[in-house]
Protein backbone atom coordinates (compact mmCIF):
# COMPACT_ATOMS: atom_id res chain seq x y z
CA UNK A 1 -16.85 30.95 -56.65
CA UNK A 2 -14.34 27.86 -57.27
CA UNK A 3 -13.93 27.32 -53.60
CA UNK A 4 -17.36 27.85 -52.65
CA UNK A 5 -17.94 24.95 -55.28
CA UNK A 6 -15.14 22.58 -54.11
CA UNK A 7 -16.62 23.23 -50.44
CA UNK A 8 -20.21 22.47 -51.45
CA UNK A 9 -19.04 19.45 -53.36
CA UNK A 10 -16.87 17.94 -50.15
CA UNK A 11 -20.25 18.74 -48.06
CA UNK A 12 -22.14 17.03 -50.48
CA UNK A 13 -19.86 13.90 -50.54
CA UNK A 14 -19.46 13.62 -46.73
CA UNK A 15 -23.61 13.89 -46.39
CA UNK A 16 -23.60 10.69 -49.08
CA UNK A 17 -20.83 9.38 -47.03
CA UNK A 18 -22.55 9.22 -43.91
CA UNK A 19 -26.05 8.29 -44.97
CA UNK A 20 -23.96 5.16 -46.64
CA UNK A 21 -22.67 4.21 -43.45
CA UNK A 22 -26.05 4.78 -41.45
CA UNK A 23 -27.59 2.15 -43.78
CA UNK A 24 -24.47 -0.22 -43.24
CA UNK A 25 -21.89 0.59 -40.10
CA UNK A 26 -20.78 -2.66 -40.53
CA UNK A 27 -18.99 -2.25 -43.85
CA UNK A 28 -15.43 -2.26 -44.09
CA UNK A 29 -13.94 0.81 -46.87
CA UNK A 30 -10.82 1.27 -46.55
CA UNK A 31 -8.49 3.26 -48.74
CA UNK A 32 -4.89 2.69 -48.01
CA UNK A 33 -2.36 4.78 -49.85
CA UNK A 34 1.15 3.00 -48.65
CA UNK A 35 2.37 0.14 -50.87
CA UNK A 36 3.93 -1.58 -47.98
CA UNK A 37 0.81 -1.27 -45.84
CA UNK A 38 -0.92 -2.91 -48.87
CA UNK A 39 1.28 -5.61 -49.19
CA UNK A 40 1.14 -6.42 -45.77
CA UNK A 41 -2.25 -6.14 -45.98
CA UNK A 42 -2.72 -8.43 -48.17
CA UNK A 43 -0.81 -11.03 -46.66
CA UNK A 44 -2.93 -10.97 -43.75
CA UNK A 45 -5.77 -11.75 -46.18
CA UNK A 46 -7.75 -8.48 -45.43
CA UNK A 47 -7.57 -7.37 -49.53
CA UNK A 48 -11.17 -7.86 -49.72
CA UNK A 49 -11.77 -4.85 -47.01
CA UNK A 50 -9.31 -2.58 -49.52
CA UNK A 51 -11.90 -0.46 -52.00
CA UNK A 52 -9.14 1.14 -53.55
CA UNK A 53 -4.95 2.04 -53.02
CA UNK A 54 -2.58 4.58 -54.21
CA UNK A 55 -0.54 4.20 -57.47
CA UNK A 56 2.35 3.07 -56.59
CA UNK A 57 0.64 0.16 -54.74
CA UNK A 58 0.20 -2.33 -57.61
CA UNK A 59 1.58 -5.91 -55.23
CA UNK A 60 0.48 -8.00 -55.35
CA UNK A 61 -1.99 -9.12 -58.45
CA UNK A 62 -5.03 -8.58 -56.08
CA UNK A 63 -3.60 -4.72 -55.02
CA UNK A 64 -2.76 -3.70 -58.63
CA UNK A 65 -6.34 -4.63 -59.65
CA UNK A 66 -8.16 -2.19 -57.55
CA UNK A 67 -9.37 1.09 -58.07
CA UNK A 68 -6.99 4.06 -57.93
CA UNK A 69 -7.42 7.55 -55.83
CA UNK A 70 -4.33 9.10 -57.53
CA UNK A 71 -0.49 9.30 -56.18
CA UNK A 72 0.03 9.08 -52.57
CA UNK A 73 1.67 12.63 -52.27
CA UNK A 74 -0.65 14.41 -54.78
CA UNK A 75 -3.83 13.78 -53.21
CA UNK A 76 -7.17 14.71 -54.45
CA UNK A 77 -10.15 15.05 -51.37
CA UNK A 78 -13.18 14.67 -54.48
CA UNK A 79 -11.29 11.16 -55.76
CA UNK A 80 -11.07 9.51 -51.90
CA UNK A 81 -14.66 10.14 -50.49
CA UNK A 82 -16.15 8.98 -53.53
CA UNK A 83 -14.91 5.46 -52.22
CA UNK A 84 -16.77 6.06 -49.30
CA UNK A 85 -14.21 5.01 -47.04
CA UNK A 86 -15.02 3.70 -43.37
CA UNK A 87 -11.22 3.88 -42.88
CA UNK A 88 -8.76 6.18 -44.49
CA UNK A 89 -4.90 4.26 -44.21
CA UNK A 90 -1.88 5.74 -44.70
CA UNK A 91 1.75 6.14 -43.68
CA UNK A 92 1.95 9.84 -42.94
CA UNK A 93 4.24 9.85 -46.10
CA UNK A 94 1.32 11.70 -47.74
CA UNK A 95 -0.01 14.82 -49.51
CA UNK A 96 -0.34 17.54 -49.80
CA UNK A 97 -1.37 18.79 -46.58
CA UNK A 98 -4.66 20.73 -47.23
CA UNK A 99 -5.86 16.97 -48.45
CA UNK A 100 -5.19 15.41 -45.43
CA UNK A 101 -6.81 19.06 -43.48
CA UNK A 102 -9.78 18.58 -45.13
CA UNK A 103 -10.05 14.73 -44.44
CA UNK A 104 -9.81 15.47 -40.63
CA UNK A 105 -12.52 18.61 -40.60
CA UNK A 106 -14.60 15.76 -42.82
CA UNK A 107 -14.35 13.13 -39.59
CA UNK A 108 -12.95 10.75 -41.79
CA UNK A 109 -11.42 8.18 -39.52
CA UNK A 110 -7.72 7.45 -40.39
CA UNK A 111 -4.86 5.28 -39.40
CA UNK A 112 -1.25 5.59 -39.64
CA UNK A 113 0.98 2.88 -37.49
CA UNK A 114 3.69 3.87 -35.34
CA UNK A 115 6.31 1.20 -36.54
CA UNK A 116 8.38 2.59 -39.34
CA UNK A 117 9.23 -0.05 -41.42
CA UNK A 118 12.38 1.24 -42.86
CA UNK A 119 14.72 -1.43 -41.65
CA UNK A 120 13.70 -5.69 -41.31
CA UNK A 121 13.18 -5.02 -37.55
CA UNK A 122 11.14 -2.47 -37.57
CA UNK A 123 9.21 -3.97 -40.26
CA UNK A 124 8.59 -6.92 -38.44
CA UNK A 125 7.62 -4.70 -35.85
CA UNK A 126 4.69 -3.15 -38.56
CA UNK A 127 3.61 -6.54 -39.24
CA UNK A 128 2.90 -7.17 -35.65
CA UNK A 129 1.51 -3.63 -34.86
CA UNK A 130 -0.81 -4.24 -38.31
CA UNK A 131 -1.95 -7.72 -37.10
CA UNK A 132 -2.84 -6.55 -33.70
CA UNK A 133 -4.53 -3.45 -35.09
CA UNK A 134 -6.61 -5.88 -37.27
CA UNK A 135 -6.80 -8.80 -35.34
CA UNK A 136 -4.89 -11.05 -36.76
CA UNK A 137 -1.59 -11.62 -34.60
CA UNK A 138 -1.47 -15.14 -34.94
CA UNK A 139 -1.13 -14.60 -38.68
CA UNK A 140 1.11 -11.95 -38.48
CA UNK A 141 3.62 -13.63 -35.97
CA UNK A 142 3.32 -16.49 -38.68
CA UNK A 143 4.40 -13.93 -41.37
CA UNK A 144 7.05 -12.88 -39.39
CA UNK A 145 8.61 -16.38 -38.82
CA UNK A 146 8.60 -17.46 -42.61
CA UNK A 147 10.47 -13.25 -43.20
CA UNK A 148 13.29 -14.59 -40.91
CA UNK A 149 13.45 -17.85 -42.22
CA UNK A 150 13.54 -17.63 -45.78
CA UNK A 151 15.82 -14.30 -45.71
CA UNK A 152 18.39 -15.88 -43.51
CA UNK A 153 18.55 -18.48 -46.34
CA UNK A 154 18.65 -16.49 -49.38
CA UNK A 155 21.37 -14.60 -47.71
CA UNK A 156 23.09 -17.54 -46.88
CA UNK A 157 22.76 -18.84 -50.58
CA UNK A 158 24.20 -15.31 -51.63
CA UNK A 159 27.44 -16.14 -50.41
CA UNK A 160 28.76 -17.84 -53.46
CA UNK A 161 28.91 -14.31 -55.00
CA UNK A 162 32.24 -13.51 -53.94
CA UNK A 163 32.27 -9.56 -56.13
CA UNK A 164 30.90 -6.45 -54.21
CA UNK A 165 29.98 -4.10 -56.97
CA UNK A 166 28.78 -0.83 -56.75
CA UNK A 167 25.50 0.10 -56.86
CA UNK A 168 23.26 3.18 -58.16
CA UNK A 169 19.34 3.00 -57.95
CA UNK A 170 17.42 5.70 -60.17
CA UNK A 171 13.78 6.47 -59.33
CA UNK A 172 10.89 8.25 -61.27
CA UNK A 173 9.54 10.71 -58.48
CA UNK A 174 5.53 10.65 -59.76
CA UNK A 175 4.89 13.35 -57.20
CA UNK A 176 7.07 16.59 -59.14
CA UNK A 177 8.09 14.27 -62.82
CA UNK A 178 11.60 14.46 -62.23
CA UNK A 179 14.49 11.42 -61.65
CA UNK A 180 16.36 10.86 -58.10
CA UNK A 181 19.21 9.31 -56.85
CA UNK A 182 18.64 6.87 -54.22
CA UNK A 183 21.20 7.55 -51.03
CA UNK A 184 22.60 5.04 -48.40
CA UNK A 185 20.19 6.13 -46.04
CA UNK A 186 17.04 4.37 -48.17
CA UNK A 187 15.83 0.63 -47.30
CA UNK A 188 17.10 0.32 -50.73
CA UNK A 189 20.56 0.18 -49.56
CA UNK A 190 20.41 -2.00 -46.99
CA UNK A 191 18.89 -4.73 -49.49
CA UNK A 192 21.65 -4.53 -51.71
CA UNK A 193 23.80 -4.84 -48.94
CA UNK A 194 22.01 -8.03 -47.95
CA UNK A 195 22.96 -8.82 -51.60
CA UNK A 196 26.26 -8.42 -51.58
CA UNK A 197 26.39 -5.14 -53.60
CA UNK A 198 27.37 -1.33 -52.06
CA UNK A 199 25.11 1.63 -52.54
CA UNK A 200 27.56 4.44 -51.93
CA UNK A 201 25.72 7.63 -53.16
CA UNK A 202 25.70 9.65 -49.60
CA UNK A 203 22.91 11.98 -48.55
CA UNK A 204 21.13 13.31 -45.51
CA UNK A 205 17.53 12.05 -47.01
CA UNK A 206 16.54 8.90 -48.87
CA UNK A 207 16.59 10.65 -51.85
CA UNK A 208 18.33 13.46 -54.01
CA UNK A 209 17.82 15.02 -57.40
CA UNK A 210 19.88 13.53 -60.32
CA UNK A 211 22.96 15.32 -61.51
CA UNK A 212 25.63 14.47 -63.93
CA UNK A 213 28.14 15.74 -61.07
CA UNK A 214 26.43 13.32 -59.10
CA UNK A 215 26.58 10.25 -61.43
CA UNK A 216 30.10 11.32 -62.21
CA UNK A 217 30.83 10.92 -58.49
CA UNK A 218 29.57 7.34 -58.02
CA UNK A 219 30.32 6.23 -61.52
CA UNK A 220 28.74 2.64 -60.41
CA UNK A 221 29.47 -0.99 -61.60
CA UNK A 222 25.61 -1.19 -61.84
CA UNK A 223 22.74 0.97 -62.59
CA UNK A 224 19.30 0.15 -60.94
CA UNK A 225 16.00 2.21 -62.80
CA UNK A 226 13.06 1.47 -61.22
CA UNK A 227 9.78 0.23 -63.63
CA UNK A 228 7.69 3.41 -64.19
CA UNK A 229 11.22 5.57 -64.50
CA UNK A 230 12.65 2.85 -66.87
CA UNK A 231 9.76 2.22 -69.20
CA UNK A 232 9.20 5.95 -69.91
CA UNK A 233 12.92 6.23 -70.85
CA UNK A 234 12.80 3.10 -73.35
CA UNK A 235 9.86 3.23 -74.87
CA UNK A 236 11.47 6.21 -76.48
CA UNK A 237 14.86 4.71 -76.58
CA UNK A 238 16.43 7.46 -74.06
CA UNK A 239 18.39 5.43 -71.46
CA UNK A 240 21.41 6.83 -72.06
CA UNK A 241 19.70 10.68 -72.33
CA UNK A 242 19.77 10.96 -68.32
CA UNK A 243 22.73 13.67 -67.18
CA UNK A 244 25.80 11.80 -67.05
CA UNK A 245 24.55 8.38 -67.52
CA UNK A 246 26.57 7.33 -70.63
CA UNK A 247 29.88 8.09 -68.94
CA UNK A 248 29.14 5.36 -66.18
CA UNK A 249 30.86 2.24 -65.66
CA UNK A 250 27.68 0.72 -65.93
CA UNK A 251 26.77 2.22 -69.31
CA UNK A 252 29.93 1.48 -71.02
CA UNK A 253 29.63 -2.77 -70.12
CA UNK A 254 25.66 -2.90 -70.28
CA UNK A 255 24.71 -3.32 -66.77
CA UNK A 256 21.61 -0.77 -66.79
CA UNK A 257 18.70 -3.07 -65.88
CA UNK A 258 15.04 -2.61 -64.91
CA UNK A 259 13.30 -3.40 -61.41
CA UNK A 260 10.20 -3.47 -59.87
CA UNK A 261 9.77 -0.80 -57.14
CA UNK A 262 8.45 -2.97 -55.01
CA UNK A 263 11.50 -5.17 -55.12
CA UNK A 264 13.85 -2.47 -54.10
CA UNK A 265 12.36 0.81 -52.78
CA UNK A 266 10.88 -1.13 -49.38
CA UNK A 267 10.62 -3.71 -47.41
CA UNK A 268 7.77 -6.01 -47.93
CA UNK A 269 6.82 -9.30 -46.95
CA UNK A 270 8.98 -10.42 -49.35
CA UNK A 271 12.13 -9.17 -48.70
CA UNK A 272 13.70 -12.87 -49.14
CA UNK A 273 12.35 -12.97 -52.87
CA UNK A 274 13.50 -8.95 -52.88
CA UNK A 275 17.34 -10.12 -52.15
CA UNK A 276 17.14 -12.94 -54.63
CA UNK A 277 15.94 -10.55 -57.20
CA UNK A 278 19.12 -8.03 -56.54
CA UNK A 279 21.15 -10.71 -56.42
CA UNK A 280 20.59 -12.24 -59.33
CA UNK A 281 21.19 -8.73 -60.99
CA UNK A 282 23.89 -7.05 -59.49
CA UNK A 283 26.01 -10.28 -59.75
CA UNK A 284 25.58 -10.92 -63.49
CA UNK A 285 27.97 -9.90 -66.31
């Protein structure tokens, strides 16, 4: 009987959904569940086509605003047709899969770009492939340009930092409520390289679960936590509860500090201001 309601309620919402766009095929909806698309959409000055984003996209001011269809791996059908989308956007790092099943027996037209994003070239790449795709190239090539210019300086102005200390980035994973360790293999790493710190913890993935063995292992200069992870640990004054955590380098001389995810866990449009940012924390004593 549950099903056979769920069903009748998708049928329901896709009937609504295409009687809306009948009346007005003109409309962009789009609903775009990857922070960096949303970013980047953004800076192409297409936010007013964006009817609502995934949770973790919240950058800029005009993305955190919008409405919300839930976390980008725990999906709910029900929450992203009741947007009404003309477009569904996303960057195949998405969930769970009977979602995204049910989204493509619906019709509902989606996108997900080829470029990767995971490294500066191939995010200049998205950029491009985005302002094609939206026609916008001159805007995106001028994107571009300013990337390469203003992180060739702040890289350049990073130089005075003559330590390299080592680095360990914790994240909140939303998706299961547990904490991970972010590996070498992340974007994350190669912007503290570009900052003139090392992220050393090895893995296969970009991320792995948190273990005291683990933290024991890397026993960093500095410890990273990411917003959502960080503000649930102090607001109850548990920093230092996390496996392993207390016997850290980093923990004994007070160099645990908060960051954005967006100025770590990607690369964005801007990854200059993203460098400055770990910068001026990994360097500070």
């Amino acid at each position: 009987m549950k099903k056979l309601s769920i069903a009748f309620l998708l049928f329901v919402l896709a009937a609504c959904n295409a009687e809306k766009k009948e009346e007005n095929n003109t409309a962009d909806r789009w609903v775009c569940v990857s922070k960096q698309y949303n970013e980047i959409i953004a800076a192409l000055g297409l936010t007013s086509k964006l009817v609502a984003v995934d949770l973790s996209s919240v950058n800029p001011s005009s993305i955190k605003d919008l409405p919300k269809v839930g976390y980008h791996r725990a999906l709910a059908t029900e929450s992203i047709l009741s947007f009404e989308p003309s477009l569904f956007i996303h960057d195949n790092n998405v969930g769970p899969d009977h979602v995204m099943k049910q989204l493509a027996e619906l019709k509902i037209p989606m996108k997900a770009f080829t470029s990767e994003g995971k490294d500066l070239e191939s995010t200049y790449d998205l950029i491009m492939e985005m302002g094609t795709y939206f026609k916008c190239k001159k805007k995106a090539m001028a994107i571009v340009r300013k990337m390469k210019t203003d992180i060739a300086q702040v890289v350049k102005e990073g130089q005075i930092f003559t330590d390299q200390p080592t680095v360990l980035i914790i994240h909140y994973g939303r998706a299961k409520n547990h904490y991970l360790l972010v590996t070498e293999k992340s974007p994350a790493a190669m912007l503290v390289k570009m900052a003139g710190g090392k992220l050393s913890m090895p893995g296969e993935k970009n991320m792995k679960m948190l273990s005291s063995e683990l933290l024991a292992q890397a026993n960093p200069d500095v410890i990273l936590i990411t917003d959502y992870g960080y503000d649930r640990l102090a607001k109850k004054n548990e920093l230092n509860t996390l496996p392993g955590i207390s016997e850290t380098n980093a923990a004994k001389n007070n160099r645990i500090y908060r960051i954005n995810e967006f100025d770590v866990m990607y690369f964005g449009v801007n990854s200059a201001k993203q460098i400055g940012i770990l910068q001026s924390l990994i360097h500070q004593k």
